[in-house]
C-alpha atoms as a PDB file:
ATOM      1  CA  UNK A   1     168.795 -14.592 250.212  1.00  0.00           C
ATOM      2  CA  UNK A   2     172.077 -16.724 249.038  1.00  0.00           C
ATOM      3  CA  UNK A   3     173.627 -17.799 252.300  1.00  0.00           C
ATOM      4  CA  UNK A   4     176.791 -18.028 250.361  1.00  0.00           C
ATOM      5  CA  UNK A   5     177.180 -14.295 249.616  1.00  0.00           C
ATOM      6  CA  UNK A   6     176.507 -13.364 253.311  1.00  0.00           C
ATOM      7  CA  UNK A   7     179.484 -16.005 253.737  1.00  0.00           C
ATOM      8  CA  UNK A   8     181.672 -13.919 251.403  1.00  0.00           C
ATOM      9  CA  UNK A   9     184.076 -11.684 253.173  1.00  0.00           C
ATOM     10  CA  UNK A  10     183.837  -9.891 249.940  1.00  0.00           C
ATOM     11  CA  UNK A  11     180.344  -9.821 248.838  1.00  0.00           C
ATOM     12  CA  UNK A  12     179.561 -11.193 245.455  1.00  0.00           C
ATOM     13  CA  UNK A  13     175.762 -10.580 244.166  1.00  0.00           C
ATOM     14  CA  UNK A  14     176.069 -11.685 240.623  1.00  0.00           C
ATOM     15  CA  UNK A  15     174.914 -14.932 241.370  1.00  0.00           C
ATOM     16  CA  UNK A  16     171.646 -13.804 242.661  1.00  0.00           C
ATOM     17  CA  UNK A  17     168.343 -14.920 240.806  1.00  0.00           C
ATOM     18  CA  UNK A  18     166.191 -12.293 240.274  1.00  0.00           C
ATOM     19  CA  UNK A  19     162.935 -13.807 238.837  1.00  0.00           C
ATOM     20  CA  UNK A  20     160.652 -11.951 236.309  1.00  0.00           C
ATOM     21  CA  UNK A  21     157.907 -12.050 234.167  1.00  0.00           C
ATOM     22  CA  UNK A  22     156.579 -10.899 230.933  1.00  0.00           C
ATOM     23  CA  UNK A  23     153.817  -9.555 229.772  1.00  0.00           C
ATOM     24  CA  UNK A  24     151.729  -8.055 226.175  1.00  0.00           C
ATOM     25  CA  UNK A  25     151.989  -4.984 226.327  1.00  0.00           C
ATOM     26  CA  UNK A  26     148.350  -3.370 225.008  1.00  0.00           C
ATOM     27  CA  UNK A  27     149.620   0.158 223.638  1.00  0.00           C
ATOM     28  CA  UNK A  28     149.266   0.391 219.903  1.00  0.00           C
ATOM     29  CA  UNK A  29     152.473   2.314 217.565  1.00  0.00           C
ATOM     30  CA  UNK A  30     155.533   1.378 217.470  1.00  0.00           C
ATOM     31  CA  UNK A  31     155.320  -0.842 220.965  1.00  0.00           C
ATOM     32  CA  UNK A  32     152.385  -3.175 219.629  1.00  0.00           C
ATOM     33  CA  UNK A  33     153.173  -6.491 219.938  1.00  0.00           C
ATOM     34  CA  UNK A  34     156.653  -6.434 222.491  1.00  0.00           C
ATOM     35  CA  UNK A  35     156.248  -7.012 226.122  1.00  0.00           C
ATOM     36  CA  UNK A  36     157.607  -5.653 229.298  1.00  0.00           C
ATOM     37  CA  UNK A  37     158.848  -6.726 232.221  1.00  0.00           C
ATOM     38  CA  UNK A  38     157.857  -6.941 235.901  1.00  0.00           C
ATOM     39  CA  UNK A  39     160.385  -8.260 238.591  1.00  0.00           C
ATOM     40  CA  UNK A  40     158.323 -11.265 240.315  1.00  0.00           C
ATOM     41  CA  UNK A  41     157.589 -10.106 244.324  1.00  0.00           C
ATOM     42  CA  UNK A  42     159.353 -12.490 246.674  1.00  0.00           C
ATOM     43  CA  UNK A  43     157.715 -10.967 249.836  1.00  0.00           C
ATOM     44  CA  UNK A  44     158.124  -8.064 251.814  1.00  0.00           C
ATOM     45  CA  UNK A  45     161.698  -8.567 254.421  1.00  0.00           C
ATOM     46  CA  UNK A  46     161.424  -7.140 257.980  1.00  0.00           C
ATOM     47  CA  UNK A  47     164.263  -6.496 259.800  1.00  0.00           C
ATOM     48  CA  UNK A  48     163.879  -9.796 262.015  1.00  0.00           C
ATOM     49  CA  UNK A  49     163.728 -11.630 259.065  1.00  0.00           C
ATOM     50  CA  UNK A  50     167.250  -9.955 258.126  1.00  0.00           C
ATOM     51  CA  UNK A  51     168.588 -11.326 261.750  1.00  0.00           C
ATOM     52  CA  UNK A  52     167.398 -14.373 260.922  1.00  0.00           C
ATOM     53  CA  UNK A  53     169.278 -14.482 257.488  1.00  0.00           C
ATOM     54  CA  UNK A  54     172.256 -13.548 259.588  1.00  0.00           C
ATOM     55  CA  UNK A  55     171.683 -16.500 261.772  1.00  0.00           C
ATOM     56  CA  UNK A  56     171.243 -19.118 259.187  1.00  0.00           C
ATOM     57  CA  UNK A  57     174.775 -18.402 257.675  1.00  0.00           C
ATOM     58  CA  UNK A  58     176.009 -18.477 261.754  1.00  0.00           C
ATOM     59  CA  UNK A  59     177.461 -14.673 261.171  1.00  0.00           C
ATOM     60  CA  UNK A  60     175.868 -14.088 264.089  1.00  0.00           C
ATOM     61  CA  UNK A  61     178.786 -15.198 266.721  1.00  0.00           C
ATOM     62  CA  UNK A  62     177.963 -15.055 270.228  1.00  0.00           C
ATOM     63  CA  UNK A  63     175.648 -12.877 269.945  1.00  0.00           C
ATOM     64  CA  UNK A  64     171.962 -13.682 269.707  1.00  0.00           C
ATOM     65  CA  UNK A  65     168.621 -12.663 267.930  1.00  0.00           C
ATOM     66  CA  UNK A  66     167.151 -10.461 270.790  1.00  0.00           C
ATOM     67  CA  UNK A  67     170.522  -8.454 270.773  1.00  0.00           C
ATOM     68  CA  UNK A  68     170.993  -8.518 267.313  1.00  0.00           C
ATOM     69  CA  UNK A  69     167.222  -6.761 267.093  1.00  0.00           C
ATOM     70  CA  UNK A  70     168.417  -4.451 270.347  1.00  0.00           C
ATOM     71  CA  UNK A  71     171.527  -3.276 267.645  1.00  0.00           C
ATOM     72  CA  UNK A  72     169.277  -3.106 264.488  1.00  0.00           C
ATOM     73  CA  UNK A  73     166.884  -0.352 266.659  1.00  0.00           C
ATOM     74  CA  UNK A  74     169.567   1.610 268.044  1.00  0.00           C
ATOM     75  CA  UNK A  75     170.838   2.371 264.554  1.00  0.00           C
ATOM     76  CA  UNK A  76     167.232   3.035 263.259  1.00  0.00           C
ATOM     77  CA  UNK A  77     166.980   5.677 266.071  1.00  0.00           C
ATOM     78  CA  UNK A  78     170.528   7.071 264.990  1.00  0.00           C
ATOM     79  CA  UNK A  79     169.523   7.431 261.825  1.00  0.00           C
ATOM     80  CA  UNK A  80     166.205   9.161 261.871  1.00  0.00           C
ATOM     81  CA  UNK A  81     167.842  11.208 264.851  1.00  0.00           C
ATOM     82  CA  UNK A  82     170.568  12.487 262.313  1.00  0.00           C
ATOM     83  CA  UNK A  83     168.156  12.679 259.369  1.00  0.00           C
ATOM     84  CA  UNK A  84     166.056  15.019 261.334  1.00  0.00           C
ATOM     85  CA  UNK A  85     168.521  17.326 262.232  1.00  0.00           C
ATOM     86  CA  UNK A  86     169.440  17.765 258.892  1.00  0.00           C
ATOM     87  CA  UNK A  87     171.975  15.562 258.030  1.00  0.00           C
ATOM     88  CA  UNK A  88     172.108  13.406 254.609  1.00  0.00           C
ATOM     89  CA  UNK A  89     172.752   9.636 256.162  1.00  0.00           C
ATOM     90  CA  UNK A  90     174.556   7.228 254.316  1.00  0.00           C
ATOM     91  CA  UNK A  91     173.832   3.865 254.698  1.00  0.00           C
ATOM     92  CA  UNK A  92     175.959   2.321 251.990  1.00  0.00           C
ATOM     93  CA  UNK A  93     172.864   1.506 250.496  1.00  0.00           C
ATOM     94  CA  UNK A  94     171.027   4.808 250.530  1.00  0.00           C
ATOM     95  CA  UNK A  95     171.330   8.039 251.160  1.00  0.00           C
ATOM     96  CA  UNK A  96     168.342   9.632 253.174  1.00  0.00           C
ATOM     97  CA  UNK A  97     167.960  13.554 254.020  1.00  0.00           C
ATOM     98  CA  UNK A  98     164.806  15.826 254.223  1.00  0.00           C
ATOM     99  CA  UNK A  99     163.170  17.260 251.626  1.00  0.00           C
ATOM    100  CA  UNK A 100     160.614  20.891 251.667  1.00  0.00           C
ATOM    101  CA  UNK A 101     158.757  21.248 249.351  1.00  0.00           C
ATOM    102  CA  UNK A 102     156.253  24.507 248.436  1.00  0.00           C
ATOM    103  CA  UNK A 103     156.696  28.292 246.975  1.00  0.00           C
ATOM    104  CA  UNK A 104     158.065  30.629 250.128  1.00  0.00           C
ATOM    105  CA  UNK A 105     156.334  34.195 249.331  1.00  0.00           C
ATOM    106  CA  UNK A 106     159.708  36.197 250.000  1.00  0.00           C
ATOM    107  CA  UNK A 107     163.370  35.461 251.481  1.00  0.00           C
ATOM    108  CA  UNK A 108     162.207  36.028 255.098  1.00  0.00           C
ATOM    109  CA  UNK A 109     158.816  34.010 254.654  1.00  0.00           C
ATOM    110  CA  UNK A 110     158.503  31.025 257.513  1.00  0.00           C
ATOM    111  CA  UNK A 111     157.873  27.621 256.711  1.00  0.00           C
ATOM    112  CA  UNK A 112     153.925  26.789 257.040  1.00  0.00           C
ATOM    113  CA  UNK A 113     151.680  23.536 257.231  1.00  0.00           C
ATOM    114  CA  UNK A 114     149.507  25.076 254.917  1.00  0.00           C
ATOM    115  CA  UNK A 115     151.864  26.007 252.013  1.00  0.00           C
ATOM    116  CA  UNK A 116     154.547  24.141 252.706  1.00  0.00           C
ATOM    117  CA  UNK A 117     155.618  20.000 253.231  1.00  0.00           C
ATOM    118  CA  UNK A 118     158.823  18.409 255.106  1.00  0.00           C
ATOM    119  CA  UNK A 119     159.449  14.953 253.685  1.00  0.00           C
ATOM    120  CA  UNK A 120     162.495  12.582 253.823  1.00  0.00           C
ATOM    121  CA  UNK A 121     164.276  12.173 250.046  1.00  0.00           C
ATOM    122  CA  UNK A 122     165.680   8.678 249.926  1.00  0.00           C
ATOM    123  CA  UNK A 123     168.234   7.461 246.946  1.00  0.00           C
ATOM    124  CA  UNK A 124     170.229   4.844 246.180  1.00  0.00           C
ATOM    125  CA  UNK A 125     174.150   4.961 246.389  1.00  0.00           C
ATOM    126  CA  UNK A 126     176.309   4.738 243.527  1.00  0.00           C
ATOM    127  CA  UNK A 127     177.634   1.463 244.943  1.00  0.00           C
ATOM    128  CA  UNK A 128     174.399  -0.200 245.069  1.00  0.00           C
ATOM    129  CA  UNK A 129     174.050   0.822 241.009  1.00  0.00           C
ATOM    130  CA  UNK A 130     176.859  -0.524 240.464  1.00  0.00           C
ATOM    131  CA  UNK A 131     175.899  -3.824 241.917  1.00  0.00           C
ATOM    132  CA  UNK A 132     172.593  -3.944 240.416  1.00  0.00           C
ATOM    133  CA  UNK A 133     174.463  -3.680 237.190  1.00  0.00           C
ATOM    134  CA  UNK A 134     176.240  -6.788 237.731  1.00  0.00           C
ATOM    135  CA  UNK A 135     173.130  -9.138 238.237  1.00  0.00           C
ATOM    136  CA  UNK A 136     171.260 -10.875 235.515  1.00  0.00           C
ATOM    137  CA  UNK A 137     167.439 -11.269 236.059  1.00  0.00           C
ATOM    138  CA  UNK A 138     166.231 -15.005 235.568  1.00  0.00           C
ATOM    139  CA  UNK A 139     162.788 -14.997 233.700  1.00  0.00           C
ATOM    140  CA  UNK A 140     160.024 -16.741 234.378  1.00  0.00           C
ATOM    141  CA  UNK A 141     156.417 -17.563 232.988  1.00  0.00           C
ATOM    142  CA  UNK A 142     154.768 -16.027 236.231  1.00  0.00           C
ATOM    143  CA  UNK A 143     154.303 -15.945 239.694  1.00  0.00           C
ATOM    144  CA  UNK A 144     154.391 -19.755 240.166  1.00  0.00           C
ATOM    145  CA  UNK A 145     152.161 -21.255 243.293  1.00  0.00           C
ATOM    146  CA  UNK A 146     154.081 -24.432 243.379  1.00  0.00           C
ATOM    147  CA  UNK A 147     156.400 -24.881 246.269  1.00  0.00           C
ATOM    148  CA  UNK A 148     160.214 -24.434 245.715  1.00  0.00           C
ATOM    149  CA  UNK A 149     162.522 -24.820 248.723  1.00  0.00           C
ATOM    150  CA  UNK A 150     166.174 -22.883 247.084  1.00  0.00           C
ATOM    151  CA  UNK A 151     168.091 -23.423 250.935  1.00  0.00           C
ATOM    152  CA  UNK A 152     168.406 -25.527 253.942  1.00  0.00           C
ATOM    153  CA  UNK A 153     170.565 -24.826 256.722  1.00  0.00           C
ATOM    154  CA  UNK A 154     171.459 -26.638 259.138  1.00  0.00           C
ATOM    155  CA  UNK A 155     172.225 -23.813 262.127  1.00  0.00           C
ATOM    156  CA  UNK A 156     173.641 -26.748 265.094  1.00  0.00           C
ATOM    157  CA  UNK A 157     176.625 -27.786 262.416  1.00  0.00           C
ATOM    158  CA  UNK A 158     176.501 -24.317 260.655  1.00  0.00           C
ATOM    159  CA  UNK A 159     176.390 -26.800 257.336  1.00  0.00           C
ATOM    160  CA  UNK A 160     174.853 -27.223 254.328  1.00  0.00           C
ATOM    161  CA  UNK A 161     175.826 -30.619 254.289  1.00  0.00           C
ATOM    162  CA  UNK A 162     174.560 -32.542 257.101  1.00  0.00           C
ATOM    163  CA  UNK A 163     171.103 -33.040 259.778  1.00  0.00           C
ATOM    164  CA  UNK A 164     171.740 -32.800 263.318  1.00  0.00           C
ATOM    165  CA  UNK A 165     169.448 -34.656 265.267  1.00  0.00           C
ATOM    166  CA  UNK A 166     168.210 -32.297 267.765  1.00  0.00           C
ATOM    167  CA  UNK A 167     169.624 -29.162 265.984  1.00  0.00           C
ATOM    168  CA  UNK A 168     167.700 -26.886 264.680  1.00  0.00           C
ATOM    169  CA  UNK A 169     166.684 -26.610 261.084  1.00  0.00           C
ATOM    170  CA  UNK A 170     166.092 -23.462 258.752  1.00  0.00           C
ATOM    171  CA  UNK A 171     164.429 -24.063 255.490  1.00  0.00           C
ATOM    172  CA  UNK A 172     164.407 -21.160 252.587  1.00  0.00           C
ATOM    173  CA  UNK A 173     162.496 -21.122 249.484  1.00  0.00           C
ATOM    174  CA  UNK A 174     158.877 -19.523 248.040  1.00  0.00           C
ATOM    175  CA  UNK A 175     155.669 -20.858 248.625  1.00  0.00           C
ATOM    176  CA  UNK A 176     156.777 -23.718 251.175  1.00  0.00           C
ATOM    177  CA  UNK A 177     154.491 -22.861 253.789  1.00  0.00           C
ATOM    178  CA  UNK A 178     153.446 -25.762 255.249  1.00  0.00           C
ATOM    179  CA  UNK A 179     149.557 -26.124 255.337  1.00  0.00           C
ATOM    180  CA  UNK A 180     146.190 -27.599 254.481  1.00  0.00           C
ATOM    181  CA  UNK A 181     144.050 -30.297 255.540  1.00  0.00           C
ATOM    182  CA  UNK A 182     145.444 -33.342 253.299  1.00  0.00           C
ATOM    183  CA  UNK A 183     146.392 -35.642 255.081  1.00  0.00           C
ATOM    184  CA  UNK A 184     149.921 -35.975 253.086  1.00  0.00           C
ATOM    185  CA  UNK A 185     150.748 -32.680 253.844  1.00  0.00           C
ATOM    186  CA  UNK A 186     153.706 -31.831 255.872  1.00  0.00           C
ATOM    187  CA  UNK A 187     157.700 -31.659 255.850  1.00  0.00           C
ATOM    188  CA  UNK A 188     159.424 -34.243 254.957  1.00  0.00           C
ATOM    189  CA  UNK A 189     162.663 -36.159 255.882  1.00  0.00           C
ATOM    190  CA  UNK A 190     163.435 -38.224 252.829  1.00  0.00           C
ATOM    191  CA  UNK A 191     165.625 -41.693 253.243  1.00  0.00           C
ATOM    192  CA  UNK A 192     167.686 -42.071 249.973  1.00  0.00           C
ATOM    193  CA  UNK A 193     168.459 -45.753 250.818  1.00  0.00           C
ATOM    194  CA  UNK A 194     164.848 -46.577 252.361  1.00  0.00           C
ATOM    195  CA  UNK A 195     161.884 -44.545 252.356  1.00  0.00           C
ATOM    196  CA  UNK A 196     160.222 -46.851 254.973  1.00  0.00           C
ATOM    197  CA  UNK A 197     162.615 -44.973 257.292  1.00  0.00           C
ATOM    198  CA  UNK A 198     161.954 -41.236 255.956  1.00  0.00           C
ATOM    199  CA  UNK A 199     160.252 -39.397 258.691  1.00  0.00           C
ATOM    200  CA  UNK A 200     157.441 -36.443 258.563  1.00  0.00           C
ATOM    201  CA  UNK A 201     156.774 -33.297 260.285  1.00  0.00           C
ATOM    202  CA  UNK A 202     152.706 -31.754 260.240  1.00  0.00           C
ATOM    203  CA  UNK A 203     152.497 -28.190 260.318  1.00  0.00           C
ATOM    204  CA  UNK A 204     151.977 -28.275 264.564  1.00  0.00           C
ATOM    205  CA  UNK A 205     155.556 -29.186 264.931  1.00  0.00           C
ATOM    206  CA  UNK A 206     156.819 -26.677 263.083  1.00  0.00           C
ATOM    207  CA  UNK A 207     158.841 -23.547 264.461  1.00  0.00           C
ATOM    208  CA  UNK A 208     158.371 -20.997 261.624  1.00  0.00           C
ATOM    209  CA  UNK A 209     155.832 -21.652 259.159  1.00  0.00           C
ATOM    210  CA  UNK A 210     155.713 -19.036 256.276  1.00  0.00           C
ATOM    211  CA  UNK A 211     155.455 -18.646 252.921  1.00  0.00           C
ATOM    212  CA  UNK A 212     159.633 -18.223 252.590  1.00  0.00           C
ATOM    213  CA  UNK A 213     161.122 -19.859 255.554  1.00  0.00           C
ATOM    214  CA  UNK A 214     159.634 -23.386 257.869  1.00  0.00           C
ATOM    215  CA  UNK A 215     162.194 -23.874 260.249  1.00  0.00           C
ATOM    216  CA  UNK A 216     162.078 -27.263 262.741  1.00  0.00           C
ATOM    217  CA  UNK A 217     164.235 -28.832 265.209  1.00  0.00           C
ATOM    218  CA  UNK A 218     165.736 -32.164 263.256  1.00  0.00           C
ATOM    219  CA  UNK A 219     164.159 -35.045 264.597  1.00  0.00           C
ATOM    220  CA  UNK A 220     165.891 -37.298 267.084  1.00  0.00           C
ATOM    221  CA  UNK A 221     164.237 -40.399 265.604  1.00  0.00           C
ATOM    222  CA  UNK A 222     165.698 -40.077 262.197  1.00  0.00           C
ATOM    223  CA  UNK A 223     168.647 -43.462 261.483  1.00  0.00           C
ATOM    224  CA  UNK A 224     171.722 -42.999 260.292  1.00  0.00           C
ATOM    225  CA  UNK A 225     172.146 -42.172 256.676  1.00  0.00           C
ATOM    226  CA  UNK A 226     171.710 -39.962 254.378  1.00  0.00           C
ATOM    227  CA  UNK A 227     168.055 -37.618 253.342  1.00  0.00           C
ATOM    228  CA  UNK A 228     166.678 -35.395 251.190  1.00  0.00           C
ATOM    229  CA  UNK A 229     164.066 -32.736 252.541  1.00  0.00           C
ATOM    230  CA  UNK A 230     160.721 -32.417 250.837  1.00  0.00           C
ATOM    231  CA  UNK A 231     157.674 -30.535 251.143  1.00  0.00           C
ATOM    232  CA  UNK A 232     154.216 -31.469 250.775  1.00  0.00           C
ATOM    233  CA  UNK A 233     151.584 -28.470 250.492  1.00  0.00           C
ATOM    234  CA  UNK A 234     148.180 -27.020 249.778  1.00  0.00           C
ATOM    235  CA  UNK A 235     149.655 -23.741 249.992  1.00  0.00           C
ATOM    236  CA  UNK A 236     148.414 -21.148 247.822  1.00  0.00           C
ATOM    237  CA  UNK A 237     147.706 -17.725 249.688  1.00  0.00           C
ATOM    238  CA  UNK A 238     147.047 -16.263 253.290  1.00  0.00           C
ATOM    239  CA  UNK A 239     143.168 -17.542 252.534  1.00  0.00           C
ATOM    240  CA  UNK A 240     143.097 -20.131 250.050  1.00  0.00           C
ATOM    241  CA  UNK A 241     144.366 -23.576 249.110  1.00  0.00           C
ATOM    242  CA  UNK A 242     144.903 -26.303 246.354  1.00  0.00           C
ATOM    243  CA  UNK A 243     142.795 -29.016 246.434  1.00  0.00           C
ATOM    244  CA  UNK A 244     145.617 -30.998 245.040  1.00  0.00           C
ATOM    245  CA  UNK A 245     148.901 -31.507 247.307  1.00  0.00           C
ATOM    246  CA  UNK A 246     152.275 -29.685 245.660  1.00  0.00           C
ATOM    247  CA  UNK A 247     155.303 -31.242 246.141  1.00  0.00           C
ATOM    248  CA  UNK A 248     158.979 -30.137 245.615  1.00  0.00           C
ATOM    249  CA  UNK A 249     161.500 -32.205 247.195  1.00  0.00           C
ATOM    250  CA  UNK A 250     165.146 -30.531 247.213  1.00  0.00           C
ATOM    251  CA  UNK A 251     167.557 -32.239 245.091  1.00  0.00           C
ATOM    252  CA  UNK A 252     170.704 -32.332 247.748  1.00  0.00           C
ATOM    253  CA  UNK A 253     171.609 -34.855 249.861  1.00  0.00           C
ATOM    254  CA  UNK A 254     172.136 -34.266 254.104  1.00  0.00           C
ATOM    255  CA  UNK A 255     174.438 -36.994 256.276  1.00  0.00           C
ATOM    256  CA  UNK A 256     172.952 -37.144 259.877  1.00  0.00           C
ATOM    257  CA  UNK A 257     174.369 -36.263 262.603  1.00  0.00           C
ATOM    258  CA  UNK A 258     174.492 -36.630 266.372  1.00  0.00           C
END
């Protein structure tokens, strides 16, 4: 998610990376020897984890993440409510309606579990194709397991640019999640002036801890300067781990802030 293009008051998507890989493909003719493509899965996005987006780039106003999840299942309801009484619903992003499907033995045969199926159709608008147009997939030599942190957020100042002590802290990227039982492992405050004075978070002072997001409250103890944020992992999947810690320490610099 680009916190930037949420920003936008007009939306622009071209910027977004979309990572992919490629692979031999096996078939023999006039294919042998090319390779095809496969768009590298960044996770599955829930609708709580769109609120949180939201929050992060502080579009969120005065309203706040319970309410914005009360809003997000009223228009679910709508939706379906409309889709199942027939009407084609258009989201801006996709158009849903229902579908039957089966052979009807004359024009005054009745619709029948048996012979017969009701299922919702769901396509793309011709907006979103012509935004998907627009973007230029990044490759990529595979599904990397090293950690790479791509935003931080800082939600007290609304900033990309400084640390509020205190404040709370929203970290972006894939394959951050904090975890495993080195004893380096953890989230890192980085002092660009004196590293005797960078300061670390373990995994049980963490807010969110996932593969995509770690959030944390900013720690009060942290001196006045500036830091780079780092993250030190085992992280590999939901079961296993790297014996070996990854690092990947983003390259921007945060000013503190009371």
């Amino acid at each position: 998610m680009n916190i930037n293009t949420l920003n936008s008051a007009a939306a622009e998507h071209k910027s977004n990376e979309v990572p992919f890989a490629l692979y031999k493909n096996a078939l023999s003719g006039k294919t042998a020897g090319s390779y095809y493509a496969r768009v590298i899965n960044q996770g599955t996005c829930t609708t709580e984890d769109l609120v949180c987006d939201i929050i992060t780039a502080g579009l969120n106003k005065s309203y706040s993440k319970e309410e914005l999840l009360s809003v997000a299942a009223l228009l679910k309801n709508a939706k379906l409510a409309r889709i199942l009484s027939g009407c084609a619903v258009d989201d801006g992003f996709t158009k849903s309606s229902l579908k039957i499907s089966g052979v009807f033995k004359s024009k005054n045969d009745t619709f029948s579990g048996d012979r017969h199926s009701l299922s919702v159709s769901c396509c793309v608008t011709a907006e979103t194709k012509e935004l998907v147009k627009a973007i230029v997939p990044v490759i990529r030599q595979g599904n990397s397991i090293s950690p790479e942190i791509t935003e931080v957020h800082d939600l007290e100042s609304k900033s990309a640019e400084y640390l509020t002590k205190g404040g709370f802290l929203c970290i972006k990227g894939t394959n951050i999640a904090v975890s495993g039982g080195n004893e380096d492992v953890g989230l890192y405050f980085v002092n660009t002036k004196d590293e005797t004075k960078s300061v670390k978070l373990t995994a049980e002072k963490l807010g969110r801890n996932e593969p995509k997001t770690v959030s944390c409250v900013v720690p009060s103890e942290l001196e006045s300067g500036s830091y780079k944020v780092m993250i030190k992992t085992q992280f590999v999947n939901g079961k296993y781990f790297s014996k070996e810690t990854k690092t990947h320490i983003f390259e921007k610099e945060f000013q503190t802030a009371e």
